[in-house]
N, C-alpha and C. Protein backbone atom coordinates (compact mmCIF):
# COMPACT_ATOMS: atom_id res chain seq x y z
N UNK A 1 11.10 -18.62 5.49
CA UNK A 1 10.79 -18.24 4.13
C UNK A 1 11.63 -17.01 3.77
N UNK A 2 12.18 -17.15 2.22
CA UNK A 2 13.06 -16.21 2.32
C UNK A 2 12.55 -15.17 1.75
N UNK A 3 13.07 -13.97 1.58
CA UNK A 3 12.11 -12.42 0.80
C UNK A 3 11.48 -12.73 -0.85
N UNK A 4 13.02 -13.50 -1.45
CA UNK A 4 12.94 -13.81 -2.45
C UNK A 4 12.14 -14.74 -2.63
N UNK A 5 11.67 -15.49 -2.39
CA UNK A 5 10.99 -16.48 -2.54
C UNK A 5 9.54 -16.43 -2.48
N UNK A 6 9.56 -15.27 -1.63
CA UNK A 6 7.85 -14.57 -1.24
C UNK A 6 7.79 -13.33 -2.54
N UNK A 7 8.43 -12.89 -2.76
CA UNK A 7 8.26 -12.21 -4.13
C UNK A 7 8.40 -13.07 -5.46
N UNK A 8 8.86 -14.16 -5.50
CA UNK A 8 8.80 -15.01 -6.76
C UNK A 8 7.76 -15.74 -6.68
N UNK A 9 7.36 -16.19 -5.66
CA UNK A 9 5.31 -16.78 -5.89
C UNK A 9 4.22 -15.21 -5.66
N UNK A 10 4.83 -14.31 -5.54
CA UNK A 10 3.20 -13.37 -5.74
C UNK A 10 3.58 -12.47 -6.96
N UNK A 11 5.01 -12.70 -6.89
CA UNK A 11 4.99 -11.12 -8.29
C UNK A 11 4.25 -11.75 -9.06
N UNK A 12 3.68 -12.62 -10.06
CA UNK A 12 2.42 -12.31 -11.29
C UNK A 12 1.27 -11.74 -10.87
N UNK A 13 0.78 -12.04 -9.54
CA UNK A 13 -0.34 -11.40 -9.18
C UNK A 13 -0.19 -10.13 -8.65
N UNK A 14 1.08 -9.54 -8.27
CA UNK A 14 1.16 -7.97 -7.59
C UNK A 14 1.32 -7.21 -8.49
N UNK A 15 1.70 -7.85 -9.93
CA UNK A 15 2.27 -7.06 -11.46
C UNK A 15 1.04 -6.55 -11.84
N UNK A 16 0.27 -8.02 -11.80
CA UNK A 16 -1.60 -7.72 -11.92
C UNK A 16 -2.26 -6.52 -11.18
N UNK A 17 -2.39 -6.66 -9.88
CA UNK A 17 -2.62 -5.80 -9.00
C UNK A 17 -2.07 -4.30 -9.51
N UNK A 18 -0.96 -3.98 -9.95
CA UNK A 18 -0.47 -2.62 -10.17
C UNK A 18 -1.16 -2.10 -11.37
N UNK A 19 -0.83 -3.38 -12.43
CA UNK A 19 -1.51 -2.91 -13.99
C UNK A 19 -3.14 -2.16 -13.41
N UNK A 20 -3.68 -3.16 -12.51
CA UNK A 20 -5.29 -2.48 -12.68
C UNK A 20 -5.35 -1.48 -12.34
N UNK A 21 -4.48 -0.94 -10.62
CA UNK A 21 -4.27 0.22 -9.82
C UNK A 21 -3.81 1.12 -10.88
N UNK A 22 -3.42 1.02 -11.92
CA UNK A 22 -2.07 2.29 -12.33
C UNK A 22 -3.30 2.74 -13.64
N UNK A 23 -5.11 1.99 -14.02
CA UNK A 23 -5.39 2.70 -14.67
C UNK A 23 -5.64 4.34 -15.09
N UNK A 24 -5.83 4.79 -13.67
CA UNK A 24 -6.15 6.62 -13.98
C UNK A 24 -4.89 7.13 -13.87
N UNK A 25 -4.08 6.87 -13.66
CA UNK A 25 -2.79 7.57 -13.31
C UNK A 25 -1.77 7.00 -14.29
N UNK A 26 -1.64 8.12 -15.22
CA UNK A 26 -0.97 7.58 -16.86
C UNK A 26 1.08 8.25 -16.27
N UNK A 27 0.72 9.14 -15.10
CA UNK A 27 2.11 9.54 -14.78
C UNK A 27 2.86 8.69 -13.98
N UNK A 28 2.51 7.43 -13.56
CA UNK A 28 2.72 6.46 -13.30
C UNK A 28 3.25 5.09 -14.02
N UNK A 29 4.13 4.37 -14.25
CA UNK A 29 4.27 3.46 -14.70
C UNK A 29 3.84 2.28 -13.81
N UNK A 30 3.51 0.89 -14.71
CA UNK A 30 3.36 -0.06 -14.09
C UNK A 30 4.89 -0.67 -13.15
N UNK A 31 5.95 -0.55 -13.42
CA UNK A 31 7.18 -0.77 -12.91
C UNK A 31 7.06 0.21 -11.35
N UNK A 32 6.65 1.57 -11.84
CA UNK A 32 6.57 2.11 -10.58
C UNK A 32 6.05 1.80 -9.27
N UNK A 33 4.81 1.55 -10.04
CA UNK A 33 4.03 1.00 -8.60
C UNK A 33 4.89 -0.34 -7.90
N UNK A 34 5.17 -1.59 -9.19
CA UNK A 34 5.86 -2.66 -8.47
C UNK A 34 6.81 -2.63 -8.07
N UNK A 35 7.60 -1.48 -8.07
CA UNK A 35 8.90 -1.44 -7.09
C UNK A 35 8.37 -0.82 -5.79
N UNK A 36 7.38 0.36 -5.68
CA UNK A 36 6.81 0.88 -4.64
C UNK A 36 6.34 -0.14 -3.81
N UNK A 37 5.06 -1.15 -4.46
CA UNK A 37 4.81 -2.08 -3.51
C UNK A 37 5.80 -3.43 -2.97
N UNK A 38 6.79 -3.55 -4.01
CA UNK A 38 8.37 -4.61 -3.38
C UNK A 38 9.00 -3.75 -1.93
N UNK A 39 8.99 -2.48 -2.19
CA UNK A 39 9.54 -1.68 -1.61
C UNK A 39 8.70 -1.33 0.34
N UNK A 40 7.52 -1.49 -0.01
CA UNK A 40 6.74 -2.24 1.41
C UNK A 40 6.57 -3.16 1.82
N UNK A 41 7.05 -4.49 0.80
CA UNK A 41 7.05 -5.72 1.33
C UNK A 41 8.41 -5.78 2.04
N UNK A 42 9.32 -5.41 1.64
CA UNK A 42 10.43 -4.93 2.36
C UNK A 42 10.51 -4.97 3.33
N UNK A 43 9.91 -3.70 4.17
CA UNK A 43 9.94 -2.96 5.14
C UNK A 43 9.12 -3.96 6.05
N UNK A 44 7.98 -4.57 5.59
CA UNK A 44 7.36 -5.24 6.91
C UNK A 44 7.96 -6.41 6.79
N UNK A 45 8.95 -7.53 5.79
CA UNK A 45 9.77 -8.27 5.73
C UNK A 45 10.24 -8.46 6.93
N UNK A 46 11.56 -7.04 6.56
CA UNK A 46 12.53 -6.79 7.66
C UNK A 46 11.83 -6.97 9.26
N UNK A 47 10.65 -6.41 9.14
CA UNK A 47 10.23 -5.80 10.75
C UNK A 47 9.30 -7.00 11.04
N UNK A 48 9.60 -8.06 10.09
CA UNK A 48 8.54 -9.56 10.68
C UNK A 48 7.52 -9.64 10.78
N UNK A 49 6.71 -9.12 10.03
CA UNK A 49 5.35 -9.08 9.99
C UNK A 49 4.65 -10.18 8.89
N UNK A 50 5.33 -10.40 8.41
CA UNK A 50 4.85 -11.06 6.95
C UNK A 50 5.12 -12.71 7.56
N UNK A 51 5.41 -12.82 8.42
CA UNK A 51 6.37 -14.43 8.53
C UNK A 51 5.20 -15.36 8.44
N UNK A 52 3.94 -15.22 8.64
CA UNK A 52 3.08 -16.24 9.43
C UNK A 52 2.02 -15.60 8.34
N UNK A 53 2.37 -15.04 7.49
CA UNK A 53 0.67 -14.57 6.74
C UNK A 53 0.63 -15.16 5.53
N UNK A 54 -0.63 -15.35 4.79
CA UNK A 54 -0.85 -16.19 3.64
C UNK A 54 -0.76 -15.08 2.56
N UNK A 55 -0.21 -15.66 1.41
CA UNK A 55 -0.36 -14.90 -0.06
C UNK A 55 -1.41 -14.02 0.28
N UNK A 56 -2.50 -14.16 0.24
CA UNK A 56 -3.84 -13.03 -0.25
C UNK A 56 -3.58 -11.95 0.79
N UNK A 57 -3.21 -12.43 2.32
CA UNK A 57 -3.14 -11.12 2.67
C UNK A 57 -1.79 -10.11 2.43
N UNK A 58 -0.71 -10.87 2.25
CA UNK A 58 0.19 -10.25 1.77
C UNK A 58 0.13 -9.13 0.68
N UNK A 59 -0.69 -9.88 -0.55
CA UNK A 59 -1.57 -8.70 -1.60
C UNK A 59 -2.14 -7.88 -1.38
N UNK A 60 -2.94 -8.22 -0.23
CA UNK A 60 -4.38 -7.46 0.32
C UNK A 60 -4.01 -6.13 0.72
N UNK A 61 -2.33 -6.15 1.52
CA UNK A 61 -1.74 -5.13 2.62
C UNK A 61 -1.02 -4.34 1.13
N UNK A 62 -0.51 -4.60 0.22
CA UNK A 62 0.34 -4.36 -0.98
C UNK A 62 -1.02 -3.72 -1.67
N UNK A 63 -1.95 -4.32 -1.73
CA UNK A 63 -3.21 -3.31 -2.58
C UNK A 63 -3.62 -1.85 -1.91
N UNK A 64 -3.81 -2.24 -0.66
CA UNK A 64 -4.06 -0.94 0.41
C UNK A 64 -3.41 -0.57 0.37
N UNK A 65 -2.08 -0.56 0.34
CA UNK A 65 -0.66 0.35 0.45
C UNK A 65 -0.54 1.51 -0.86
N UNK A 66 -0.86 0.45 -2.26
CA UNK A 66 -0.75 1.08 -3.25
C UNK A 66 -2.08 2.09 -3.19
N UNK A 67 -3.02 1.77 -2.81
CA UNK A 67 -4.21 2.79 -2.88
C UNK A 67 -3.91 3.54 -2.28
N UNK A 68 -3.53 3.76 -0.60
CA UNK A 68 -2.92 4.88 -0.21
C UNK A 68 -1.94 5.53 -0.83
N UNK A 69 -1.11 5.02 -1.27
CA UNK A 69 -0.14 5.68 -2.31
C UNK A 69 -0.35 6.73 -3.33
N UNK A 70 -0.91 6.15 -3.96
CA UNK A 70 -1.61 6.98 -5.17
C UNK A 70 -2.83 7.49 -4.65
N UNK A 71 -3.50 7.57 -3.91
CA UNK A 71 -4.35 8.99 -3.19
C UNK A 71 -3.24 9.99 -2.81
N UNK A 72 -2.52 9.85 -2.05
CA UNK A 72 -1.59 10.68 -1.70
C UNK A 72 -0.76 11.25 -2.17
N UNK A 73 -0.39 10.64 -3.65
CA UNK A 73 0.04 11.42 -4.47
C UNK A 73 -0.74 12.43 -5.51
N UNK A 74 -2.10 11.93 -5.54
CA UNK A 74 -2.93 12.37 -6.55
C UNK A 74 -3.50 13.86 -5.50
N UNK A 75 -3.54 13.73 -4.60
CA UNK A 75 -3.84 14.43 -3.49
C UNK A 75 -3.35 15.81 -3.71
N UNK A 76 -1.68 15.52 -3.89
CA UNK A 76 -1.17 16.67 -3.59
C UNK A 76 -0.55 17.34 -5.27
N UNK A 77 -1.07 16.36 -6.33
CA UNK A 77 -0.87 16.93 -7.49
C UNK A 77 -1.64 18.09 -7.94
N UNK A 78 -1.14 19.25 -8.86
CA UNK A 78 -2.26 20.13 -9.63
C UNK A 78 -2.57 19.80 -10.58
N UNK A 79 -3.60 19.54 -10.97
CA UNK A 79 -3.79 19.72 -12.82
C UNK A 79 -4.15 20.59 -13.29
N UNK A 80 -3.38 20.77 -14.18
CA UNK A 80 -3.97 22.16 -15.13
C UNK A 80 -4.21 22.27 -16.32
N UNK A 81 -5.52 22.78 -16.95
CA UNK A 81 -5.76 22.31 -18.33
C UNK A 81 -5.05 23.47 -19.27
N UNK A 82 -4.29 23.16 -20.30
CA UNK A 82 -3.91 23.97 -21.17
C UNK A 82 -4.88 24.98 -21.93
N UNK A 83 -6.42 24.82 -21.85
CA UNK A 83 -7.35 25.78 -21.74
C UNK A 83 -7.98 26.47 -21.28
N UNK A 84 -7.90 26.51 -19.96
CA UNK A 84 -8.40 27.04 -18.86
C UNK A 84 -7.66 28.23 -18.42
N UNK A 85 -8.40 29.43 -18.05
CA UNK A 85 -7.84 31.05 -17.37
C UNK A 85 -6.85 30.75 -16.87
N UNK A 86 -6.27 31.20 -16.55
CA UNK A 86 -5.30 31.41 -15.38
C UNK A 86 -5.00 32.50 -14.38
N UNK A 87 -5.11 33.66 -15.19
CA UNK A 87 -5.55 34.93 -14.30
C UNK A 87 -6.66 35.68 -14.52
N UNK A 88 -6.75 36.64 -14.07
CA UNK A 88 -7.60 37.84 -14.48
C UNK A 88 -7.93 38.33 -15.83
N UNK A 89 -6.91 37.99 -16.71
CA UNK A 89 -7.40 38.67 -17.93
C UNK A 89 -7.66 37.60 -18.77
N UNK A 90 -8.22 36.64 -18.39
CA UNK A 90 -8.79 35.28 -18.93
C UNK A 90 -7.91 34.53 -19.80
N UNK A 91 -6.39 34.93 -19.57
CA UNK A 91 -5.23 34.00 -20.72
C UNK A 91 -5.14 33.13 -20.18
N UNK A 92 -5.37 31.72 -21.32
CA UNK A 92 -4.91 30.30 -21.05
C UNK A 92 -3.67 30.00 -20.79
N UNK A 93 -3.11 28.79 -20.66
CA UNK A 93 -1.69 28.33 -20.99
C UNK A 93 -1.25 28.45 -22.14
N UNK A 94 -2.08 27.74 -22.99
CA UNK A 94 -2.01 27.72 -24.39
C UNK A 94 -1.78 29.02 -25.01
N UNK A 95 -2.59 29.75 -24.66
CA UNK A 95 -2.19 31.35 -25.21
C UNK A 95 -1.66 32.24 -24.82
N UNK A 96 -0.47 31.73 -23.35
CA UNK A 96 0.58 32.24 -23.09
C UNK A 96 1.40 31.76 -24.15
N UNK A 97 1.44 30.63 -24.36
CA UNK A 97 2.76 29.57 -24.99
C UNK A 97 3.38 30.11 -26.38
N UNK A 98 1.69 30.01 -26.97
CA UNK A 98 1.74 30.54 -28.13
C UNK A 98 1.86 31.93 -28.47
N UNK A 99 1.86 32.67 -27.74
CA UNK A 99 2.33 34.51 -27.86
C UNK A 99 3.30 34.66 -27.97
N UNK A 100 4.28 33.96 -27.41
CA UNK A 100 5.98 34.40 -27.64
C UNK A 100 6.16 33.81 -28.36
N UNK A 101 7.18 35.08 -28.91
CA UNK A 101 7.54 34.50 -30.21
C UNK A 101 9.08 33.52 -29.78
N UNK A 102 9.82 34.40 -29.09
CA UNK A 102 10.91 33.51 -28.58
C UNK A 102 11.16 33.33 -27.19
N UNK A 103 10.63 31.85 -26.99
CA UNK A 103 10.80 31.76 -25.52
C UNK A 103 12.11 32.19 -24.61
N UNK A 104 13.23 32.11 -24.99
CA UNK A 104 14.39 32.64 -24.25
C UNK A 104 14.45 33.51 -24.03
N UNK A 105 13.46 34.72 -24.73
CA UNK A 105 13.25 36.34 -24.18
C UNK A 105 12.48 36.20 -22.93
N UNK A 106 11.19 35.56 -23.17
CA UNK A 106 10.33 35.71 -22.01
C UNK A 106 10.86 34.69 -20.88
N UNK A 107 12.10 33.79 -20.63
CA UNK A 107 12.93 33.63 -19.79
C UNK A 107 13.38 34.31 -19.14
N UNK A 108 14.64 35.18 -19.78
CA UNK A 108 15.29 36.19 -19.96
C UNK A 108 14.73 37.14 -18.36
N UNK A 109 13.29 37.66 -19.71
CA UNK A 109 12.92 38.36 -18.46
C UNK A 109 12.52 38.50 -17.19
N UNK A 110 11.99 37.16 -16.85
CA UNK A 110 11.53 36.69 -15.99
C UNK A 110 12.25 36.55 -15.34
N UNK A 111 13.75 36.21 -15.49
CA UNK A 111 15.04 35.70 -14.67
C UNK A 111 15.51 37.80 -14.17
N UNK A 112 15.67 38.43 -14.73
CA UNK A 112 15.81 40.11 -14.96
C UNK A 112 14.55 40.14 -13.58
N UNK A 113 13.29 39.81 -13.75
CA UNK A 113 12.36 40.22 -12.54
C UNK A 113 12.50 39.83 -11.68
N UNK A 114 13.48 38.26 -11.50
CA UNK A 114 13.45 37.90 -10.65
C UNK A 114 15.34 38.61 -9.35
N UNK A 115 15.69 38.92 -10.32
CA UNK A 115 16.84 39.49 -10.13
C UNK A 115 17.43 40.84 -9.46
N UNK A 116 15.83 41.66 -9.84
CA UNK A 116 15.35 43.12 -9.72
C UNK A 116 14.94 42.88 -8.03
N UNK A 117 14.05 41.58 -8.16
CA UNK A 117 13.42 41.37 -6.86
C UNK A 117 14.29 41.40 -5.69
N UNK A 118 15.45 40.52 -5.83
CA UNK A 118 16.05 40.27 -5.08
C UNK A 118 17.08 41.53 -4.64
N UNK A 119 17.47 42.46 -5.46
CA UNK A 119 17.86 43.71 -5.40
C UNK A 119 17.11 44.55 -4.12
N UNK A 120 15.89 44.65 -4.13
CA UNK A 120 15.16 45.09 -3.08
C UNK A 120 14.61 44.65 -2.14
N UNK A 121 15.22 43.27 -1.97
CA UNK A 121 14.77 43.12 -0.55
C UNK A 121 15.70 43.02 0.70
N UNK A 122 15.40 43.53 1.89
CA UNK A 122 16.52 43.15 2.69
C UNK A 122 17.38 42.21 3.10
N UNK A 123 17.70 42.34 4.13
CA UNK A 123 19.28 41.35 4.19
C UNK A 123 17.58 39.97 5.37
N UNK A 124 16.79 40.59 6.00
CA UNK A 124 15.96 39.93 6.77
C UNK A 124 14.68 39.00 5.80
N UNK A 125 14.84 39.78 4.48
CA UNK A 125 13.95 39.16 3.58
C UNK A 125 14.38 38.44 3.08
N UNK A 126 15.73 38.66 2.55
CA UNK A 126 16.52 37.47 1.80
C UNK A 126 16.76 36.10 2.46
N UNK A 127 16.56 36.03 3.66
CA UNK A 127 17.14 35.41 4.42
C UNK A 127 15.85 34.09 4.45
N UNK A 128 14.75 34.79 4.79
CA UNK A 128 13.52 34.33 4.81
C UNK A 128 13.24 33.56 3.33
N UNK A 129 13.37 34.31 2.26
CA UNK A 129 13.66 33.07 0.99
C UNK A 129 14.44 32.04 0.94
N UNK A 130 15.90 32.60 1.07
CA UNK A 130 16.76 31.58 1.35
C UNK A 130 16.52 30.21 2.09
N UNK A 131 15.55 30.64 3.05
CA UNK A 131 15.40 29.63 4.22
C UNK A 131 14.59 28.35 3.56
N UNK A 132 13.49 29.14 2.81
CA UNK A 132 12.51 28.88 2.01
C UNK A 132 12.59 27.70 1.03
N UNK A 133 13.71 27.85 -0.03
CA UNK A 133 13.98 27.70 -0.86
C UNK A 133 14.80 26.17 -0.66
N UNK A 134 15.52 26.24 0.99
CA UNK A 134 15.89 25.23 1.31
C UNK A 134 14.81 23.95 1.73
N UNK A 135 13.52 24.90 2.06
CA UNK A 135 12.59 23.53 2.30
C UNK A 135 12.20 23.66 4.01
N UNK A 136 12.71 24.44 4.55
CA UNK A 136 12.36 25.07 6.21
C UNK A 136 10.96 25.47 5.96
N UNK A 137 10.05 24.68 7.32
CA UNK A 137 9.13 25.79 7.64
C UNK A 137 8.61 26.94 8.04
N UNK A 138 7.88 27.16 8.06
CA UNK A 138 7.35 28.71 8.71
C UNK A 138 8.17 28.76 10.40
N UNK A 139 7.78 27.74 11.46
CA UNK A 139 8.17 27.35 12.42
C UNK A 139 9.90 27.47 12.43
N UNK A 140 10.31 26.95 11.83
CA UNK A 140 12.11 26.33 12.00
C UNK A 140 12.25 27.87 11.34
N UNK A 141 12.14 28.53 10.44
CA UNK A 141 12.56 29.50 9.99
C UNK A 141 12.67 30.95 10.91
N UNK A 142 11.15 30.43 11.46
CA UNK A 142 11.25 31.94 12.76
C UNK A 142 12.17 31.65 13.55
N UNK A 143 12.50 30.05 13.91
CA UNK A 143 13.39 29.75 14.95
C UNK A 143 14.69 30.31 15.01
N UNK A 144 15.46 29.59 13.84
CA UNK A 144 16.50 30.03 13.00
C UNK A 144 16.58 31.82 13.07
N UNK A 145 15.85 32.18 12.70
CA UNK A 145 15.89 34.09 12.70
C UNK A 145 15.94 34.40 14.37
N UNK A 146 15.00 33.65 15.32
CA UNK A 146 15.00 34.20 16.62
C UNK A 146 13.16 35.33 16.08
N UNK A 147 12.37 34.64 15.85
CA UNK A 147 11.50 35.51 15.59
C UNK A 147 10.19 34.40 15.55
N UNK A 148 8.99 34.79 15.68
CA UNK A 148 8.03 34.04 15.64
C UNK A 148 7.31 33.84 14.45
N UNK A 149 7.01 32.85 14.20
CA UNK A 149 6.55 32.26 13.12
C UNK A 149 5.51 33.19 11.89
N UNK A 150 4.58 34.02 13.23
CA UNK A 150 4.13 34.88 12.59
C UNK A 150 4.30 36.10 11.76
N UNK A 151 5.62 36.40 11.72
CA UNK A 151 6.44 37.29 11.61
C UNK A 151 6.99 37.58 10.28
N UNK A 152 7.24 35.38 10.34
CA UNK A 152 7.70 35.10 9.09
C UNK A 152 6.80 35.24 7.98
N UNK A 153 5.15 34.80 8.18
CA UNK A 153 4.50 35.34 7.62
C UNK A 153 4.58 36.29 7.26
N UNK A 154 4.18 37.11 7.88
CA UNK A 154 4.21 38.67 7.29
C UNK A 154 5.38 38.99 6.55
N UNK A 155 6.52 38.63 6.63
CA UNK A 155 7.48 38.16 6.08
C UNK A 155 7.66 37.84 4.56
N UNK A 156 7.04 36.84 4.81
CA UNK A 156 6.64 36.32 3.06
C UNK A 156 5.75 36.97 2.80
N UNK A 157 4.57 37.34 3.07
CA UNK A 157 3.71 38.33 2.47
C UNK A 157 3.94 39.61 1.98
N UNK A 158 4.98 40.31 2.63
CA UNK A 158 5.45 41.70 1.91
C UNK A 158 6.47 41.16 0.98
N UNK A 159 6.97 40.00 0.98
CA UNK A 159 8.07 39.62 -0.57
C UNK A 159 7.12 39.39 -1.16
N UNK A 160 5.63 38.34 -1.20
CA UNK A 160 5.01 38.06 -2.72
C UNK A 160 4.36 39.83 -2.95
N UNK A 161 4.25 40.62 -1.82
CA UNK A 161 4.18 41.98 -2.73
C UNK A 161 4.69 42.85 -2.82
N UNK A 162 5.79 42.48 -2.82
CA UNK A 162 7.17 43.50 -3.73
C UNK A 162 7.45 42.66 -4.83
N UNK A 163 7.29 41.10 -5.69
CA UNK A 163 6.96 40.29 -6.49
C UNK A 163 6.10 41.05 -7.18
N UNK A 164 4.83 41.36 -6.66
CA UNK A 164 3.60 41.17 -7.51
C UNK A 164 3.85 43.09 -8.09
N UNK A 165 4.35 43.56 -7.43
CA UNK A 165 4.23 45.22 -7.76
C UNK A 165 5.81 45.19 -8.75
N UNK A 166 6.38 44.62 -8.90
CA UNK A 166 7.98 44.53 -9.53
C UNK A 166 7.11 43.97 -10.71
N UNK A 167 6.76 43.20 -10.93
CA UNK A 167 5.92 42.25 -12.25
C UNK A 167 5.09 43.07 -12.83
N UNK A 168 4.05 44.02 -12.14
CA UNK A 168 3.05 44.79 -12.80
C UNK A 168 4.11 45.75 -13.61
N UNK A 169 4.71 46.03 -12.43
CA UNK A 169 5.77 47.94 -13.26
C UNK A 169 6.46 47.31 -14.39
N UNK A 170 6.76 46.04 -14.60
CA UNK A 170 7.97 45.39 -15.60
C UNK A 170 6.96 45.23 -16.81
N UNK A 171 5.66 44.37 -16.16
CA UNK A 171 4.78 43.97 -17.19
C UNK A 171 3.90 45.71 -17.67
N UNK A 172 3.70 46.32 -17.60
CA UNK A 172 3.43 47.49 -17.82
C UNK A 172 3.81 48.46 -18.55
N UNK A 173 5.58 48.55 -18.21
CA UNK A 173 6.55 49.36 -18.84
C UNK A 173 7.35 48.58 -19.50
């Protein structure tokens, strides 16, 4: 049986399957999911798993797949309501948004704080962002330095507060 041929008798029902899966999740398209789940039929295709199994379970493994899917993405999403606090002094999103008058200032500055930041930190701190920024963990990063992981911590913890004390003095003055 060929791949194609196993996707041309179930795609109406896996199209089905996605439309129902993809109701709470509007950041999702229905296309998405059905390339995601083509995209696991694939994989156990290739690796022969599928050779000897009937339509329903083929769906069955493509439904579970997609449910894991979208837990796992929903998992690691934030939501944030455009009305809701955000810090301490009880400002929304919304009434950040709407305070400036021109957003390219409050860019501007933000890019200036972030610029200031980097001005003061060392050649061992910079390094530790840098690392960061590439997507290294805590682990590979101490490695990389020759230093222990914990280190790096502390590490990042005195940059988010030379961040947070650079932001107050900027936001202040």
């Amino acid at each position: 049986m060929s791949f194609e041929y196993l996707v041309q008798r179930i795609s109406p029902r896996l199209k089905r399957i996605t439309r129902k899966l993809n109701g709470h999740h509007s950041f999702f398209d229905d296309d998405d999911l059905y390339q995601e789940a083509l995209s696991h039929l694939w994989i156990k295709y290739t690796e022969g798993f599928l050779v000897d199994k009937t339509d329903s379970y083929v769906l069955k493994g493509c439904y579970f797949h997609l449910k894991n899917y979208l837990r796992k993405v929903h998992d690691h999403s934030i939501h944030i309501s455009l009305n809701s606090p955000l810090g301490e002094d009880g400002m929304s999103l919304c009434d950040m948004l709407s305070s400036e008058e021109n957003p390219f200032d409050y860019i501007e500055s933000k890019l200036h704080i972030e610029a200031e930041g980097l001005l003061c930190l060392n050649k061992r701190e910079k390094d530790v962002v840098s690392y960061f920024l590439e997507g290294m963990s805590m682990r590979e990063i101490g490695h990389k330095l020759g230093i222990s992981h914990v280190m790096v911590l502390k590490i990042r913890n005195k940059i988010k507060d030379k961040y947070t004390r650079l932001n107050e003095v900027t936001r202040g003055g």
